[in-house]
Protein backbone atom coordinates (compact mmCIF):
# COMPACT_ATOMS: atom_id res chain seq x y z
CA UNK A 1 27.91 -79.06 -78.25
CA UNK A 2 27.66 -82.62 -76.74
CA UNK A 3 30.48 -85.06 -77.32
CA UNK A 4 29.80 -88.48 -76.85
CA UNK A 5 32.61 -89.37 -78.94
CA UNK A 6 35.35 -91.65 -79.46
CA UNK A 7 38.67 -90.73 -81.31
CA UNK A 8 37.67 -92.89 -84.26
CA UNK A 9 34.23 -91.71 -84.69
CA UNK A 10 35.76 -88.01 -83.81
CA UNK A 11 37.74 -88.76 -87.32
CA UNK A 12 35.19 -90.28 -89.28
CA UNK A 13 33.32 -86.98 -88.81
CA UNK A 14 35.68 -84.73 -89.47
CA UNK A 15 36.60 -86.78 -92.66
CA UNK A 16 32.92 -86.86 -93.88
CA UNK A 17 32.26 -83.28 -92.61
CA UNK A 18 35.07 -82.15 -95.06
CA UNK A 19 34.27 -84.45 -98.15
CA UNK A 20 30.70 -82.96 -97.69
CA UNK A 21 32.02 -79.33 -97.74
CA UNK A 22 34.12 -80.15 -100.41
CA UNK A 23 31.48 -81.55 -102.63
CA UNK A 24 29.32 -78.93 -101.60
CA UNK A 25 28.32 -78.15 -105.18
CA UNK A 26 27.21 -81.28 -106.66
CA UNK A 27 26.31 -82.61 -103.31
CA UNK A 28 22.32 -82.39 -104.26
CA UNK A 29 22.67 -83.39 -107.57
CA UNK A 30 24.62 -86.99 -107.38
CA UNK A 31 23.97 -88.26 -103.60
CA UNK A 32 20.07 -89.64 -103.44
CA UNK A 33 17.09 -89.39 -105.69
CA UNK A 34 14.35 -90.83 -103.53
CA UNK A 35 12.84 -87.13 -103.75
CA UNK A 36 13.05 -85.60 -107.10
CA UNK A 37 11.68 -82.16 -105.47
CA UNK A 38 11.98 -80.61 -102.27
CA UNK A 39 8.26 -79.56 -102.04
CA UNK A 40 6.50 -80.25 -98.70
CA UNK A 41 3.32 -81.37 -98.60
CA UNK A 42 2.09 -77.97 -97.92
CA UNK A 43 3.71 -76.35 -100.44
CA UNK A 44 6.56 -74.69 -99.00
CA UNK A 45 10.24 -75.67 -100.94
CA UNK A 46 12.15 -77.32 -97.93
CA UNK A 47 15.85 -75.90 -98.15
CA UNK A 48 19.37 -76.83 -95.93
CA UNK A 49 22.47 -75.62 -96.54
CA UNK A 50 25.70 -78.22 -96.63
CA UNK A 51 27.54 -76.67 -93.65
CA UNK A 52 23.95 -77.65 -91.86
CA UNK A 53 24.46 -81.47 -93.41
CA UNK A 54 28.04 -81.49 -92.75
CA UNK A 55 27.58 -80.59 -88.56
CA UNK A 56 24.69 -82.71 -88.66
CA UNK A 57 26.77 -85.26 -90.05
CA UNK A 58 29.20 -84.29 -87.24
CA UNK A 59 26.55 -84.74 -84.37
CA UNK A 60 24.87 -87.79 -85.87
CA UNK A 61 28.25 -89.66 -86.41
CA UNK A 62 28.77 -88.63 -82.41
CA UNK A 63 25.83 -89.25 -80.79
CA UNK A 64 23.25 -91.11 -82.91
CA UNK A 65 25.42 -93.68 -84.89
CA UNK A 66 26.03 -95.82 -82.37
CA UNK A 67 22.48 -96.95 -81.93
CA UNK A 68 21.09 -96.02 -85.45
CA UNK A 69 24.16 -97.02 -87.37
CA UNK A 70 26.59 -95.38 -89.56
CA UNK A 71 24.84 -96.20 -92.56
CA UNK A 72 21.19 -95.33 -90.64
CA UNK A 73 20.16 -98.92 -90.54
CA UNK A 74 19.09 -99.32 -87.21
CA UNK A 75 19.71 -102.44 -85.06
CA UNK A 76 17.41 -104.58 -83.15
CA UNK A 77 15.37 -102.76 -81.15
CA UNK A 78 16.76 -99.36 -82.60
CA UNK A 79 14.65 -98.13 -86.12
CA UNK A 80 16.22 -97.37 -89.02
CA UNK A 81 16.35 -93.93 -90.08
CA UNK A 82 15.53 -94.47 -93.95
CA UNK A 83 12.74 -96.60 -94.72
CA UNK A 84 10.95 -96.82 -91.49
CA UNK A 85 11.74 -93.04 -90.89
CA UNK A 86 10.85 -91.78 -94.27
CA UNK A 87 7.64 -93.89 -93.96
CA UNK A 88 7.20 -92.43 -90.04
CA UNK A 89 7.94 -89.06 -90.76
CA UNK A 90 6.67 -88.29 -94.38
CA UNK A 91 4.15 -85.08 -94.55
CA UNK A 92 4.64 -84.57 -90.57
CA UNK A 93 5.67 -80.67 -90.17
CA UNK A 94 9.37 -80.60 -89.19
CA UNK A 95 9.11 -78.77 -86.39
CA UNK A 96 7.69 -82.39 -84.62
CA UNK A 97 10.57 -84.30 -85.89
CA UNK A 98 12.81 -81.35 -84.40
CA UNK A 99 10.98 -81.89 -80.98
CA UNK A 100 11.03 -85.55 -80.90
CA UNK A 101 14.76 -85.66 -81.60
CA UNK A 102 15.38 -82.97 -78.76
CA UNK A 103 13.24 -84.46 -76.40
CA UNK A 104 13.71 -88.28 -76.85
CA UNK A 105 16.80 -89.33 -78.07
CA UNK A 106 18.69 -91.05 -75.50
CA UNK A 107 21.71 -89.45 -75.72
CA UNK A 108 20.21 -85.82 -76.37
CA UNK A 109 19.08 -84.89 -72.84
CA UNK A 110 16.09 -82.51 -72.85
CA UNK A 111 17.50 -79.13 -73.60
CA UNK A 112 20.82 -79.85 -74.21
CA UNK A 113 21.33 -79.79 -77.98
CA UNK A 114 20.89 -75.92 -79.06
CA UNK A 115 18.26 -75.24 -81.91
CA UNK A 116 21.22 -74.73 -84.26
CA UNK A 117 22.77 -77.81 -83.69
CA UNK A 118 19.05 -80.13 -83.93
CA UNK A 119 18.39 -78.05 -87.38
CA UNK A 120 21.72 -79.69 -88.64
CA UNK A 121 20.88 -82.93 -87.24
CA UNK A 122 17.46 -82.60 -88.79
CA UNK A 123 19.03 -81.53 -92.62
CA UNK A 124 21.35 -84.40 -92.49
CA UNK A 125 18.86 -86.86 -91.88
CA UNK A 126 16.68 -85.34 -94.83
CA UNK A 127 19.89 -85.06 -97.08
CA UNK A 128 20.58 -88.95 -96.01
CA UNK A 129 17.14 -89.48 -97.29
CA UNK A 130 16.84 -87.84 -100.27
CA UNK A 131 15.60 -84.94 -100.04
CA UNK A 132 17.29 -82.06 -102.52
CA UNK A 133 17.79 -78.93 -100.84
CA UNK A 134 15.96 -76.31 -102.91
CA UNK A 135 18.63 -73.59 -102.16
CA UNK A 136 21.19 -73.48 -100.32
CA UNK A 137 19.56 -71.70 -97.28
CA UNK A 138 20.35 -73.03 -94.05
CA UNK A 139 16.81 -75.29 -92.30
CA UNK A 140 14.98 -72.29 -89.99
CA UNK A 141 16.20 -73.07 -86.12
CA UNK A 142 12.88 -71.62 -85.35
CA UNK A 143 9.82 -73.94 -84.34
CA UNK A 144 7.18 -71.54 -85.83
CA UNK A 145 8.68 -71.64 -89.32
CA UNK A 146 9.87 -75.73 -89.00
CA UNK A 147 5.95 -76.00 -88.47
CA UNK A 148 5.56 -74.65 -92.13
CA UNK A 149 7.62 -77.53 -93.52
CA UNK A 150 6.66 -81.03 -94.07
CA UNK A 151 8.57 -83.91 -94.62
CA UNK A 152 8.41 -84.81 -97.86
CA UNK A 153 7.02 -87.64 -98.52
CA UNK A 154 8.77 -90.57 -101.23
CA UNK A 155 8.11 -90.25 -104.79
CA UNK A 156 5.95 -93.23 -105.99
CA UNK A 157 8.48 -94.09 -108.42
CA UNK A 158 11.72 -94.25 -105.74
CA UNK A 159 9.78 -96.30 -103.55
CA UNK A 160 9.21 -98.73 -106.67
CA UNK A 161 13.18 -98.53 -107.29
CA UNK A 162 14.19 -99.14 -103.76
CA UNK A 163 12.04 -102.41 -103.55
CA UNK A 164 14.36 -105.43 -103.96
């Protein structure tokens, strides 16, 4: 695993790792409602598993924060990873979004975060956006079955909500 790391943001991850394992149960129920199903646009029921949001949490928290934000707002020249991302990535197969995040982030040098590790990084983001886990199976590591995932898009009727 990379650790880019300080001590603080080492704690803030292991605190929200273990509220997130903790709340395990209700975690899909109370957090977002931006997508009210997990259904792809292909068909296929997109499912993560909390340990998977919890590391993700962990690596994001690490090695993504500090250009994306804690909260995923983005900065100046850094996107956010809500809006602008659910916009970006919505009905894309996740297996793309898996290889852009291994291949381009900054601070994820081209083959250095294991498959394991970018599926986590990849639930958490979905989790952080909404998106209900359909079980709680972990998000495939493996690029052929990402590809038969999509994104979900936004529900008409969140997007409406989240408009100020």
């Amino acid at each position: 695993m990379i650790r880019f790391f300080t001590l603080p943001t080492a704690r803030f991850a292991s605190v929200l790792s273990v509220f997130l394992l903790h709340t395990a149960p209700a975690w899909a129920d109370t957090h977002y409602t931006a997508h009210a199903a997990s259904q792809s646009g292909n068909g296929h029921a997109v499912s993560f598993s909390a340990e998977q949001v919890a590391h993700g949490a962990q690596i994001y928290a690490g090695a993504c924060a500090m250009c994306h934000g804690a909260d995923l707002e983005g900065g100046h020249d850094v996107p956010d990873l809500s809006t602008y991302f659910t916009a970006r990535w919505a009905n894309t197969p996740i297996d793309q979004l898996a290889g852009y995040i291994s291949r381009a982030m900054p601070l994820m040098a081209p083959g250095t975060l294991p498959p394991q590790d970018t599926a986590a990084l990849v639930a958490f983001l979905l989790h952080q956006n909404g998106v209900v886990s359909a079980t709680d199976a972990p998000l495939p590591m493996e690029e052929a079955r990402l590809a038969k995932l999509r994104f979900p898009a936004p529900s008409a009727s969140s997007a409406v909500a989240t408009k100020p």
